[in-house]
N, C-alpha and C. Protein backbone atom coordinates (compact mmCIF):
# COMPACT_ATOMS: atom_id res chain seq x y z
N UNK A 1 63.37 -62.10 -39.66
CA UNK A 1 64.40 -62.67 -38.81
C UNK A 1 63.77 -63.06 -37.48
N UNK A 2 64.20 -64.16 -37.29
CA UNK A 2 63.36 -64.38 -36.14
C UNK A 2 64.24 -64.17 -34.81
N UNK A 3 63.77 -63.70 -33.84
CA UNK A 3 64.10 -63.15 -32.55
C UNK A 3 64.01 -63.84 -31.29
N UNK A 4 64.85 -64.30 -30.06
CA UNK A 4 64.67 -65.41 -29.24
C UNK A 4 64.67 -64.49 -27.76
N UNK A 5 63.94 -65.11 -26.86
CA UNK A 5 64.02 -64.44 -25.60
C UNK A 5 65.04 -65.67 -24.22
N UNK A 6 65.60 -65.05 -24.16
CA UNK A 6 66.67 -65.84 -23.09
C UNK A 6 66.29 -65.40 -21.63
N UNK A 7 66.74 -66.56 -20.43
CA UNK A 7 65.91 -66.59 -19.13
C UNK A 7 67.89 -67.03 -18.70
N UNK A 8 68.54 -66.15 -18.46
CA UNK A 8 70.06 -65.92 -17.40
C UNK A 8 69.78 -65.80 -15.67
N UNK A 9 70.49 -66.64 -14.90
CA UNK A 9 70.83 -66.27 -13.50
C UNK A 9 71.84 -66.85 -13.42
N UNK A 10 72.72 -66.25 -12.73
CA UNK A 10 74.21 -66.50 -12.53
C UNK A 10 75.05 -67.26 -13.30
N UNK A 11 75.23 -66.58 -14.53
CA UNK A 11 75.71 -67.11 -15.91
C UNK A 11 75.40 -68.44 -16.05
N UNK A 12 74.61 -68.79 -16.04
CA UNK A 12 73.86 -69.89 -16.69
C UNK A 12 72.04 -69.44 -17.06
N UNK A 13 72.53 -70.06 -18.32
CA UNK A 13 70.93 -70.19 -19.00
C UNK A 13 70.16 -71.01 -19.47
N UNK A 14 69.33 -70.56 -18.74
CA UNK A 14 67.94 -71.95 -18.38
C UNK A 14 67.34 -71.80 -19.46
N UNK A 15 66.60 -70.81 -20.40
CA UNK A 15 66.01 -71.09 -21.44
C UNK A 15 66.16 -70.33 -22.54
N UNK A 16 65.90 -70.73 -23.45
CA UNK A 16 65.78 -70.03 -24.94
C UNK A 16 65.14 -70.44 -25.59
N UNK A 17 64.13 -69.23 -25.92
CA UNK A 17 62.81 -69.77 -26.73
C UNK A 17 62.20 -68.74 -27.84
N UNK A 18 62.05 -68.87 -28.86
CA UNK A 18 61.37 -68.17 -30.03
C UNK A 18 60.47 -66.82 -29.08
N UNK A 19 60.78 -65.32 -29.27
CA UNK A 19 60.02 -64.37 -28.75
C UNK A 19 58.58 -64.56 -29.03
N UNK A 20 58.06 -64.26 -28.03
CA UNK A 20 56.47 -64.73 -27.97
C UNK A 20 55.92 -66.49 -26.98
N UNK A 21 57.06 -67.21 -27.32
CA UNK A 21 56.58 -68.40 -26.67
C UNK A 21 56.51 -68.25 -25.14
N UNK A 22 56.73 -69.55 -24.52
CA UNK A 22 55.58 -69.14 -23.36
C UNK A 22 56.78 -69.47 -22.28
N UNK A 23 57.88 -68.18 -21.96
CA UNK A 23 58.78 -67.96 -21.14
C UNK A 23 58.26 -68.54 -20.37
N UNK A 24 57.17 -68.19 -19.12
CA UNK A 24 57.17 -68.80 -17.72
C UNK A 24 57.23 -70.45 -17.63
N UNK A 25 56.25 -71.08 -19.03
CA UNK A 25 56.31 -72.44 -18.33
C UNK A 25 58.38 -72.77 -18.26
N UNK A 26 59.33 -72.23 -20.01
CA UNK A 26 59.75 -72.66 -19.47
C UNK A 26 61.14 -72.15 -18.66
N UNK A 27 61.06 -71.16 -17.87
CA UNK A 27 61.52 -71.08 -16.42
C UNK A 27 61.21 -71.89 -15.23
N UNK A 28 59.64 -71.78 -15.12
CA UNK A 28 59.12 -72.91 -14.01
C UNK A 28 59.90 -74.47 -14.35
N UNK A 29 59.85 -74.71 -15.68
CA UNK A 29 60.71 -76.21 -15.78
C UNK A 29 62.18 -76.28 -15.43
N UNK A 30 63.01 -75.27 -16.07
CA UNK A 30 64.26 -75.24 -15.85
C UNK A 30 64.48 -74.81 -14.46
N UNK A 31 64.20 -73.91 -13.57
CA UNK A 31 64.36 -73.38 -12.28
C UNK A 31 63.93 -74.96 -11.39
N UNK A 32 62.86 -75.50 -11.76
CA UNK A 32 62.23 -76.64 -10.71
C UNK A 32 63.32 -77.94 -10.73
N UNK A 33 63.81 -77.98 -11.95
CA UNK A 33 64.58 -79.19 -12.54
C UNK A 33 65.94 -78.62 -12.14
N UNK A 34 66.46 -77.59 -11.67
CA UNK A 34 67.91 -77.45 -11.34
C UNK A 34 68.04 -76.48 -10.92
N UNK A 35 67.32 -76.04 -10.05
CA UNK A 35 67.86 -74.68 -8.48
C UNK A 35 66.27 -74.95 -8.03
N UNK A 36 65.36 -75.10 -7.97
CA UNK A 36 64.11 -74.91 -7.00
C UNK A 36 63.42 -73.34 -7.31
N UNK A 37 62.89 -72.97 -6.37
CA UNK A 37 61.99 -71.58 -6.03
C UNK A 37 63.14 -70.47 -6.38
N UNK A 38 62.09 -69.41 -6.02
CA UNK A 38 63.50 -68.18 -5.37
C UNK A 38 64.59 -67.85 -6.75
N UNK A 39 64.73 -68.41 -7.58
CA UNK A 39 65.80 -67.80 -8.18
C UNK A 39 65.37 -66.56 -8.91
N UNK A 40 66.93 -65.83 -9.17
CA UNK A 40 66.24 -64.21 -9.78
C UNK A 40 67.10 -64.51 -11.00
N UNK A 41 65.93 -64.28 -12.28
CA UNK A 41 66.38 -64.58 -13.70
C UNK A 41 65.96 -63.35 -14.36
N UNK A 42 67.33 -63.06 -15.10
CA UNK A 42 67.58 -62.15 -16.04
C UNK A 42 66.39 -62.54 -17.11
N UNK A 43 65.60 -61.72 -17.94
CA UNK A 43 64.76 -62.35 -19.58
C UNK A 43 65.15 -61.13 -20.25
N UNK A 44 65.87 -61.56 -21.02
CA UNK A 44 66.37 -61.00 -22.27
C UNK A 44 65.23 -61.02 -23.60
N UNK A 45 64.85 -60.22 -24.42
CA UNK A 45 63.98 -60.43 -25.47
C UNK A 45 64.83 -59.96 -26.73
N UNK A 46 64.73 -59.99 -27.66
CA UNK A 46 64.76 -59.73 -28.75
C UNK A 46 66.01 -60.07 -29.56
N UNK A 47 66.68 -61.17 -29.23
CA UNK A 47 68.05 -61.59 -29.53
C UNK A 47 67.80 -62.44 -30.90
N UNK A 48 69.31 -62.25 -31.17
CA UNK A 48 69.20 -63.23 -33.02
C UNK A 48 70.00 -63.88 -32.08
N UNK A 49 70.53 -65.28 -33.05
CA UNK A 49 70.94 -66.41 -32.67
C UNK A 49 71.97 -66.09 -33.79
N UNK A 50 73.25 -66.42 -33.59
CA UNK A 50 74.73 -66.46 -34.25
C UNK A 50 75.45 -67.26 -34.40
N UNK A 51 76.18 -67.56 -35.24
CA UNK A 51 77.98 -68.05 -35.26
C UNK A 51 78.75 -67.21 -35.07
N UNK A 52 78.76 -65.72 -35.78
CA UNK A 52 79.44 -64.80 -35.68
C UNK A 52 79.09 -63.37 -35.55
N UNK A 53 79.72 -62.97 -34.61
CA UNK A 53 79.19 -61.30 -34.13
C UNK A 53 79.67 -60.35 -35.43
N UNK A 54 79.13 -59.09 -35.28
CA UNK A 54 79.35 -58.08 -36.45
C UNK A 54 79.27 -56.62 -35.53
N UNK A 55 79.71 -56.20 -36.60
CA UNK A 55 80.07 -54.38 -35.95
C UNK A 55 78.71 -53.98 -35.37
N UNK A 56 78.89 -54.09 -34.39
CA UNK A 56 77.50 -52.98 -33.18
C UNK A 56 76.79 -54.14 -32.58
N UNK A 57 77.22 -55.49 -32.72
CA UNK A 57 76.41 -56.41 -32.63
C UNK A 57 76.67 -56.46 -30.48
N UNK A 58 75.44 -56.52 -29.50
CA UNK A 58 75.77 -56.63 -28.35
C UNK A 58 75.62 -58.27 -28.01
N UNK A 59 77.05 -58.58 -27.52
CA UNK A 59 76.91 -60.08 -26.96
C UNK A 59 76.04 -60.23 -25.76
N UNK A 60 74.94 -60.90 -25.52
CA UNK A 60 73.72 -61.35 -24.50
C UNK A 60 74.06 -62.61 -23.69
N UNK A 61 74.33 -63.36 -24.83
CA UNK A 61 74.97 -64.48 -24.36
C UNK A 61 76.09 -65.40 -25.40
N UNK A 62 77.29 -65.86 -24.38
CA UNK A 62 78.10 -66.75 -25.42
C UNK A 62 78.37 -68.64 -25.29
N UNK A 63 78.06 -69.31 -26.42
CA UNK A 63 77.79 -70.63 -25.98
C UNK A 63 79.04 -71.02 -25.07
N UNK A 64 78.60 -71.80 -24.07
CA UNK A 64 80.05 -72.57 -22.85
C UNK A 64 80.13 -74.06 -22.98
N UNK A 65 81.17 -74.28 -22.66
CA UNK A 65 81.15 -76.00 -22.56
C UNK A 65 79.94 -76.85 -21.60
N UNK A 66 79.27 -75.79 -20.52
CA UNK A 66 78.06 -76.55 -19.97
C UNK A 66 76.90 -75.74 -20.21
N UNK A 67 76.71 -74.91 -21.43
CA UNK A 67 75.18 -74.71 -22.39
C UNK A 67 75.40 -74.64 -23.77
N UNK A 68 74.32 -75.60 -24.42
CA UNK A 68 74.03 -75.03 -25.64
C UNK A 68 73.53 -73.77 -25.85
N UNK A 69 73.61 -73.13 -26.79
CA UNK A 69 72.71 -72.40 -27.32
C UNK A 69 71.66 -73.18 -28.48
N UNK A 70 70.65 -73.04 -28.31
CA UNK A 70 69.89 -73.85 -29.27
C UNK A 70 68.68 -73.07 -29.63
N UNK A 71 68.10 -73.24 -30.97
CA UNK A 71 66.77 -72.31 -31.47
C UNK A 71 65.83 -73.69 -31.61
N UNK A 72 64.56 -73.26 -31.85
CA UNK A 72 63.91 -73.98 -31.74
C UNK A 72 63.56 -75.26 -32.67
N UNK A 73 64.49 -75.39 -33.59
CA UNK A 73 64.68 -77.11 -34.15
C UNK A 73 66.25 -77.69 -34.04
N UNK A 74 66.69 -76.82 -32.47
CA UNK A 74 67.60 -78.39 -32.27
C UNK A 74 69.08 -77.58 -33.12
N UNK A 75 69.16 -76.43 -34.08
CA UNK A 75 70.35 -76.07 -34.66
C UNK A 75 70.83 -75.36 -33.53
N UNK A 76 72.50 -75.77 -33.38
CA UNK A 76 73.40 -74.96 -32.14
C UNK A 76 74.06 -73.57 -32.44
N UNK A 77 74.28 -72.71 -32.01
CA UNK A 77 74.72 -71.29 -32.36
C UNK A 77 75.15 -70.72 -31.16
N UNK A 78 76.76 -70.04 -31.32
CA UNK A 78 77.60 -69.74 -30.78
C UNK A 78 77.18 -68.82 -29.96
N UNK A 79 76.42 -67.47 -30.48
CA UNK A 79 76.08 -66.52 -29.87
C UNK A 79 74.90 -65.94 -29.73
N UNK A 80 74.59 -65.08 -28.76
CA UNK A 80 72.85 -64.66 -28.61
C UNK A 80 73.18 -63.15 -28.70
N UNK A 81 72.74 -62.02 -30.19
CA UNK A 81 73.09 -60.83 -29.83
C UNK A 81 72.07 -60.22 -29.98
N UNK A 82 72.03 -58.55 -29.61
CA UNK A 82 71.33 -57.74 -29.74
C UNK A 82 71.71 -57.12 -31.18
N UNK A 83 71.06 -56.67 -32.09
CA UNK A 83 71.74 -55.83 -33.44
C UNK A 83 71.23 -54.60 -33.36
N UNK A 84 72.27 -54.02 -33.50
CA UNK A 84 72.17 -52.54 -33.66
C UNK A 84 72.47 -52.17 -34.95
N UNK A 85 71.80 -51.16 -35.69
CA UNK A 85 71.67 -51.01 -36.72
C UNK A 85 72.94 -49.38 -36.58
């Protein structure tokens, strides 16, 4: 199952990217392209990508009318959770 790491500051999220890829460049892109320096971002690791939550499942993030949620070929998904077994 593959696992995504999310980059949150003030409920909006700048990135989502396959765990392991290369968070900083893209924070440096999203932070430079729409707030500048200085911002303080939440990084979330180890999230599945959803349509639908399940028993123990922790919501990380939920898609809004101004973000996708997106994995890395472009498919959209409602929710970003943590699973608890």
């Amino acid at each position: 199952m593959q696992t995504y790491t999310l980059a949150i500051a003030d409920g909006v999220l700048f990135a989502c990217l396959p765990d392991g890829g290369d968070v900083a460049a893209a924070i440096t892109e999203a932070t430079t392209v729409n707030y500048g320096a200085g911002l303080s971002l939440d990084i979330v690791r180890g999230t599945v990508l959803t349509d639908a939550t399940g028993p123990g499942d922790e919501v990380v993030w939920c898609e809004s009318s101004d973000s996708e949620l997106l994995d890395e070929e472009g498919r959209r998904y409602r929710y970003a959770v943590r699973r608890h077994s």
